[in-house]
C-alpha atoms as a PDB file:
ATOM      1  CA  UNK A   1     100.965 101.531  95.342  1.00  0.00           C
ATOM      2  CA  UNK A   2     100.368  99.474  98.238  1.00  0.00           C
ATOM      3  CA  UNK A   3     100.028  95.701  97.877  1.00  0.00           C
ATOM      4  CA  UNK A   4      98.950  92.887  99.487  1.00  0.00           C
ATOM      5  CA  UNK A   5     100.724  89.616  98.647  1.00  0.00           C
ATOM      6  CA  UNK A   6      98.914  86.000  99.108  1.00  0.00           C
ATOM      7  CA  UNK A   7     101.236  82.805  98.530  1.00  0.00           C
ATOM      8  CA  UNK A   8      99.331  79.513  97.875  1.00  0.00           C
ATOM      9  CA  UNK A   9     102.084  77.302  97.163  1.00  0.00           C
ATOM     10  CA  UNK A  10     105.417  75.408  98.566  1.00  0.00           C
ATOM     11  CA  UNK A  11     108.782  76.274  98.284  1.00  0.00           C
ATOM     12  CA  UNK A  12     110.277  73.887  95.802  1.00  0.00           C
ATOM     13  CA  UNK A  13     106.938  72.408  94.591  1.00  0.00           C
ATOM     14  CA  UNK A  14     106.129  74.809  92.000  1.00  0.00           C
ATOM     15  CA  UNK A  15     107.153  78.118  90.645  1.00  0.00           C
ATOM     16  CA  UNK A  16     104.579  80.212  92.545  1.00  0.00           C
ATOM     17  CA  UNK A  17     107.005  80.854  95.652  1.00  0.00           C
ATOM     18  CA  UNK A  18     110.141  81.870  93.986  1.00  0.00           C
ATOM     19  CA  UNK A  19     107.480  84.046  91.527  1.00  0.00           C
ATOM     20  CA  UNK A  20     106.005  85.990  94.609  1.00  0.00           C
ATOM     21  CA  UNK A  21     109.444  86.872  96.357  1.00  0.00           C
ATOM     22  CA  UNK A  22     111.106  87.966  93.421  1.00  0.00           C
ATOM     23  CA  UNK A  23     107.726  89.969  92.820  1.00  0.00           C
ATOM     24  CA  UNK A  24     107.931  91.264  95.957  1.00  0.00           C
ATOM     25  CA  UNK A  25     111.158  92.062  95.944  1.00  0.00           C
ATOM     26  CA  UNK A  26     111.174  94.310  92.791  1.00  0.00           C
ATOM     27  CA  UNK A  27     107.829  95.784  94.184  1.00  0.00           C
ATOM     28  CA  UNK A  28     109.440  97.242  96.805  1.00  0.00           C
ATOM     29  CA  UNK A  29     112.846  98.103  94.749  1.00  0.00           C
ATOM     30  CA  UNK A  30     110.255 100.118  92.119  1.00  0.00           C
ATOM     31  CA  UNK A  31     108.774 102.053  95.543  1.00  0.00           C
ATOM     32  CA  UNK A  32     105.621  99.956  96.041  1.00  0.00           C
ATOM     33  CA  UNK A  33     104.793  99.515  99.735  1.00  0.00           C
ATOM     34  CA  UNK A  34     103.987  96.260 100.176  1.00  0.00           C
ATOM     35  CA  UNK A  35     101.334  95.287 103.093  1.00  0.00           C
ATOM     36  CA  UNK A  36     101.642  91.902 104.032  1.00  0.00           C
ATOM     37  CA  UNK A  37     102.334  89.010 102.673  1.00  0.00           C
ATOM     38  CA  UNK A  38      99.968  85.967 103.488  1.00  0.00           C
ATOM     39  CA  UNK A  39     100.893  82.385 103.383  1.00  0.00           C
ATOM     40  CA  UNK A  40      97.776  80.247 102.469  1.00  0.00           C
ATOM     41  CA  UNK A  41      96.868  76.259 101.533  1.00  0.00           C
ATOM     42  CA  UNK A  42     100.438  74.812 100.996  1.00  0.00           C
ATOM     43  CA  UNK A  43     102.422  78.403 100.693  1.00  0.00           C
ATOM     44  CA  UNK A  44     102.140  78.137 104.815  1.00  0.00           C
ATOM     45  CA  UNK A  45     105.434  75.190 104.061  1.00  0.00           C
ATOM     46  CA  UNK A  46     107.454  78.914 103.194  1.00  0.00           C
ATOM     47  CA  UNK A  47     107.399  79.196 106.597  1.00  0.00           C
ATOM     48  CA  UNK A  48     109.652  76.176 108.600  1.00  0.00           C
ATOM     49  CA  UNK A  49     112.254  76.818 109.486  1.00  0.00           C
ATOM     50  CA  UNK A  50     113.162  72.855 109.420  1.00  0.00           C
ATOM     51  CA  UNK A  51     113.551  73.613 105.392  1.00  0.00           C
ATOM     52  CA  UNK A  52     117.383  72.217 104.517  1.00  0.00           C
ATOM     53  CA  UNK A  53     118.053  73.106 100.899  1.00  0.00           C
ATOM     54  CA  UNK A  54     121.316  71.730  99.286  1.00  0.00           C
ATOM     55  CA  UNK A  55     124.014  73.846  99.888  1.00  0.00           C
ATOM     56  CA  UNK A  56     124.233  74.908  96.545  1.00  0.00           C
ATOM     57  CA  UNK A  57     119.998  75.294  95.966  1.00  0.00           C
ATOM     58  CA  UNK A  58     118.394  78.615  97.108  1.00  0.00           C
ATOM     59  CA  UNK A  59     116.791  78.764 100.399  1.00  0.00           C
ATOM     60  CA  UNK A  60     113.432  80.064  99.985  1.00  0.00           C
ATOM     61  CA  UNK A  61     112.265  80.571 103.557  1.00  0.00           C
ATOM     62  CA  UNK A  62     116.072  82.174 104.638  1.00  0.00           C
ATOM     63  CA  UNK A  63     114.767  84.937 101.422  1.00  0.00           C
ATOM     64  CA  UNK A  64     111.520  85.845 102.434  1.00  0.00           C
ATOM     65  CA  UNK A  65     112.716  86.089 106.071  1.00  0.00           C
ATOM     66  CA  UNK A  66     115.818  88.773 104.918  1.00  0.00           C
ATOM     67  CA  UNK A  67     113.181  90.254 102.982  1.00  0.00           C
ATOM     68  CA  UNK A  68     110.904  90.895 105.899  1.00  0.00           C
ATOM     69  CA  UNK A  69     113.839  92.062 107.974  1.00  0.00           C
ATOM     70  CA  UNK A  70     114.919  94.480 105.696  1.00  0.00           C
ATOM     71  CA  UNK A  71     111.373  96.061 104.826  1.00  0.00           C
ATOM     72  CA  UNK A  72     109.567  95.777 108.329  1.00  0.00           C
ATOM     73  CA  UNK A  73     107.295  93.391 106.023  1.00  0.00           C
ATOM     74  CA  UNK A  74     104.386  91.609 107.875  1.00  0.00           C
ATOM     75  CA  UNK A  75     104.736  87.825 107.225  1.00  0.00           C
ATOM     76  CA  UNK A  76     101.482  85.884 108.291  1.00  0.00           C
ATOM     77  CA  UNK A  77     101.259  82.208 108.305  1.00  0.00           C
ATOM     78  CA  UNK A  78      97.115  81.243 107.954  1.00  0.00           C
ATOM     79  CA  UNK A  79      96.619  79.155 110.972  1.00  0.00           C
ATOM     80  CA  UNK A  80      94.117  76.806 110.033  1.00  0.00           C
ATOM     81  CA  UNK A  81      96.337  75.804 107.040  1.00  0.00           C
ATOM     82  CA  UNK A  82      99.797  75.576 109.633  1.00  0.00           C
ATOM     83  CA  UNK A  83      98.131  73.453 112.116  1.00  0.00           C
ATOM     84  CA  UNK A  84      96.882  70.846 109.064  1.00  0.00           C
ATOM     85  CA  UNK A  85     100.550  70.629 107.767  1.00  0.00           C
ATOM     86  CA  UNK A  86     102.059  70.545 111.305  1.00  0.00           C
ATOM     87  CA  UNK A  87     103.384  73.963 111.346  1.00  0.00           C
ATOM     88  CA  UNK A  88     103.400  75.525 114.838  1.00  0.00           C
ATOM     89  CA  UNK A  89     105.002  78.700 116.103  1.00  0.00           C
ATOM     90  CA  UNK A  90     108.212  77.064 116.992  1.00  0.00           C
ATOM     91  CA  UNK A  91     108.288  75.969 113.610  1.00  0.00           C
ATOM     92  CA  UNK A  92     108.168  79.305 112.279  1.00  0.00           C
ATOM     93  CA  UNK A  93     111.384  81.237 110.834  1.00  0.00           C
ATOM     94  CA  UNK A  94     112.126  84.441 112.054  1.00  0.00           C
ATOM     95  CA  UNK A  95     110.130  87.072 110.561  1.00  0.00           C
ATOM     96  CA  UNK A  96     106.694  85.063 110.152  1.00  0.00           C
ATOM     97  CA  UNK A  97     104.144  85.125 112.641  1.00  0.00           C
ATOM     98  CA  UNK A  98     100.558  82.638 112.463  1.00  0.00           C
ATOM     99  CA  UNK A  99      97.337  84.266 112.334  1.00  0.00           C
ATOM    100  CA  UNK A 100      94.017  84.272 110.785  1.00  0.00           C
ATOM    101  CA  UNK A 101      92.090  84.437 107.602  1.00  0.00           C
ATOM    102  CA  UNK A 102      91.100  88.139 108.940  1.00  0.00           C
ATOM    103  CA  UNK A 103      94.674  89.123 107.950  1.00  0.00           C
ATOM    104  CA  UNK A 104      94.166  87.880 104.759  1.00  0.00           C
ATOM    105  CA  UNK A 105      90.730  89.905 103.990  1.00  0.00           C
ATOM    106  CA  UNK A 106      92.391  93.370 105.777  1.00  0.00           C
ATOM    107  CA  UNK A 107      95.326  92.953 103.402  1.00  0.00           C
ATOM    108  CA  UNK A 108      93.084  92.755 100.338  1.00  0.00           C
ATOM    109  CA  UNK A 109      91.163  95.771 102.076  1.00  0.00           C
ATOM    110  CA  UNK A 110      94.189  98.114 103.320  1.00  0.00           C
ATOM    111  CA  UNK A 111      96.157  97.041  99.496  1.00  0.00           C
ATOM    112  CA  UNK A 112      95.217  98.857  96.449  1.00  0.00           C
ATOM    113  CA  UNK A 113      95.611  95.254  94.975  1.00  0.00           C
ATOM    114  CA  UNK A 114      96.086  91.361  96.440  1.00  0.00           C
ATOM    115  CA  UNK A 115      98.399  89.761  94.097  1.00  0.00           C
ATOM    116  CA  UNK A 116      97.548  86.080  94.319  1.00  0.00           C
ATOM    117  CA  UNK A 117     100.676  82.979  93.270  1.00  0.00           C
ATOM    118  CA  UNK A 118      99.619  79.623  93.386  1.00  0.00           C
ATOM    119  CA  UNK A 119      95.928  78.000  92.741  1.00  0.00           C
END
């Protein structure tokens, strides 16, 4: 199955982050191919890479970037959403790239399903 993945929430503000990597990550351990993963509304803040976890807290961003190194997955950061939190490419950890809501609507079209985490 091929799946499109859209993240609406921060790292470290609620659940809905950690919930969509380790999703994502068993997805693709069970076979599933997964299409892109979109970063919308406050899920764009999985992108800095000015995020500084304690030492002995997970780093969110540092997982989905492995993640998307290891898969060849297609990380997109909604511009419109970046630019009102202050996220610009040079912000960006390796791995994510900012584009627009047209990714978004081609993942839901090119997935057999858009699994949504986060309001």
């Amino acid at each position: 199955m091929k799946l499109g993945i859209l993240v609406n929430e921060g790292p470290y503000t609620h659940q809905a982050s950690d919930t969509a990597y380790h999703f994502t990550r068993a997805a693709l351990e069970k076979g599933h191919e997964i299409y892109r993963v979109f970063f919308y509304h406050d899920g764009v803040n999985n992108s800095t890479k000015f995020t500084e976890p304690p030492q002995d807290d997970r780093h969110i961003v540092n997982r989905w970037s492995k993640l998307a190194a290891e898969h060849g997955i297609d990380l997109v950061v909604c511009v419109a959403a970046a630019l009102r939190r202050g996220v610009k490419d040079e912000a960006l950890a390796s791995g994510f790239r900012i584009s627009g809501l047209g990714q978004l609507v081609e993942a839901g079209i090119q997935g057999d399903r858009l699994v949504v985490f986060g309001d």
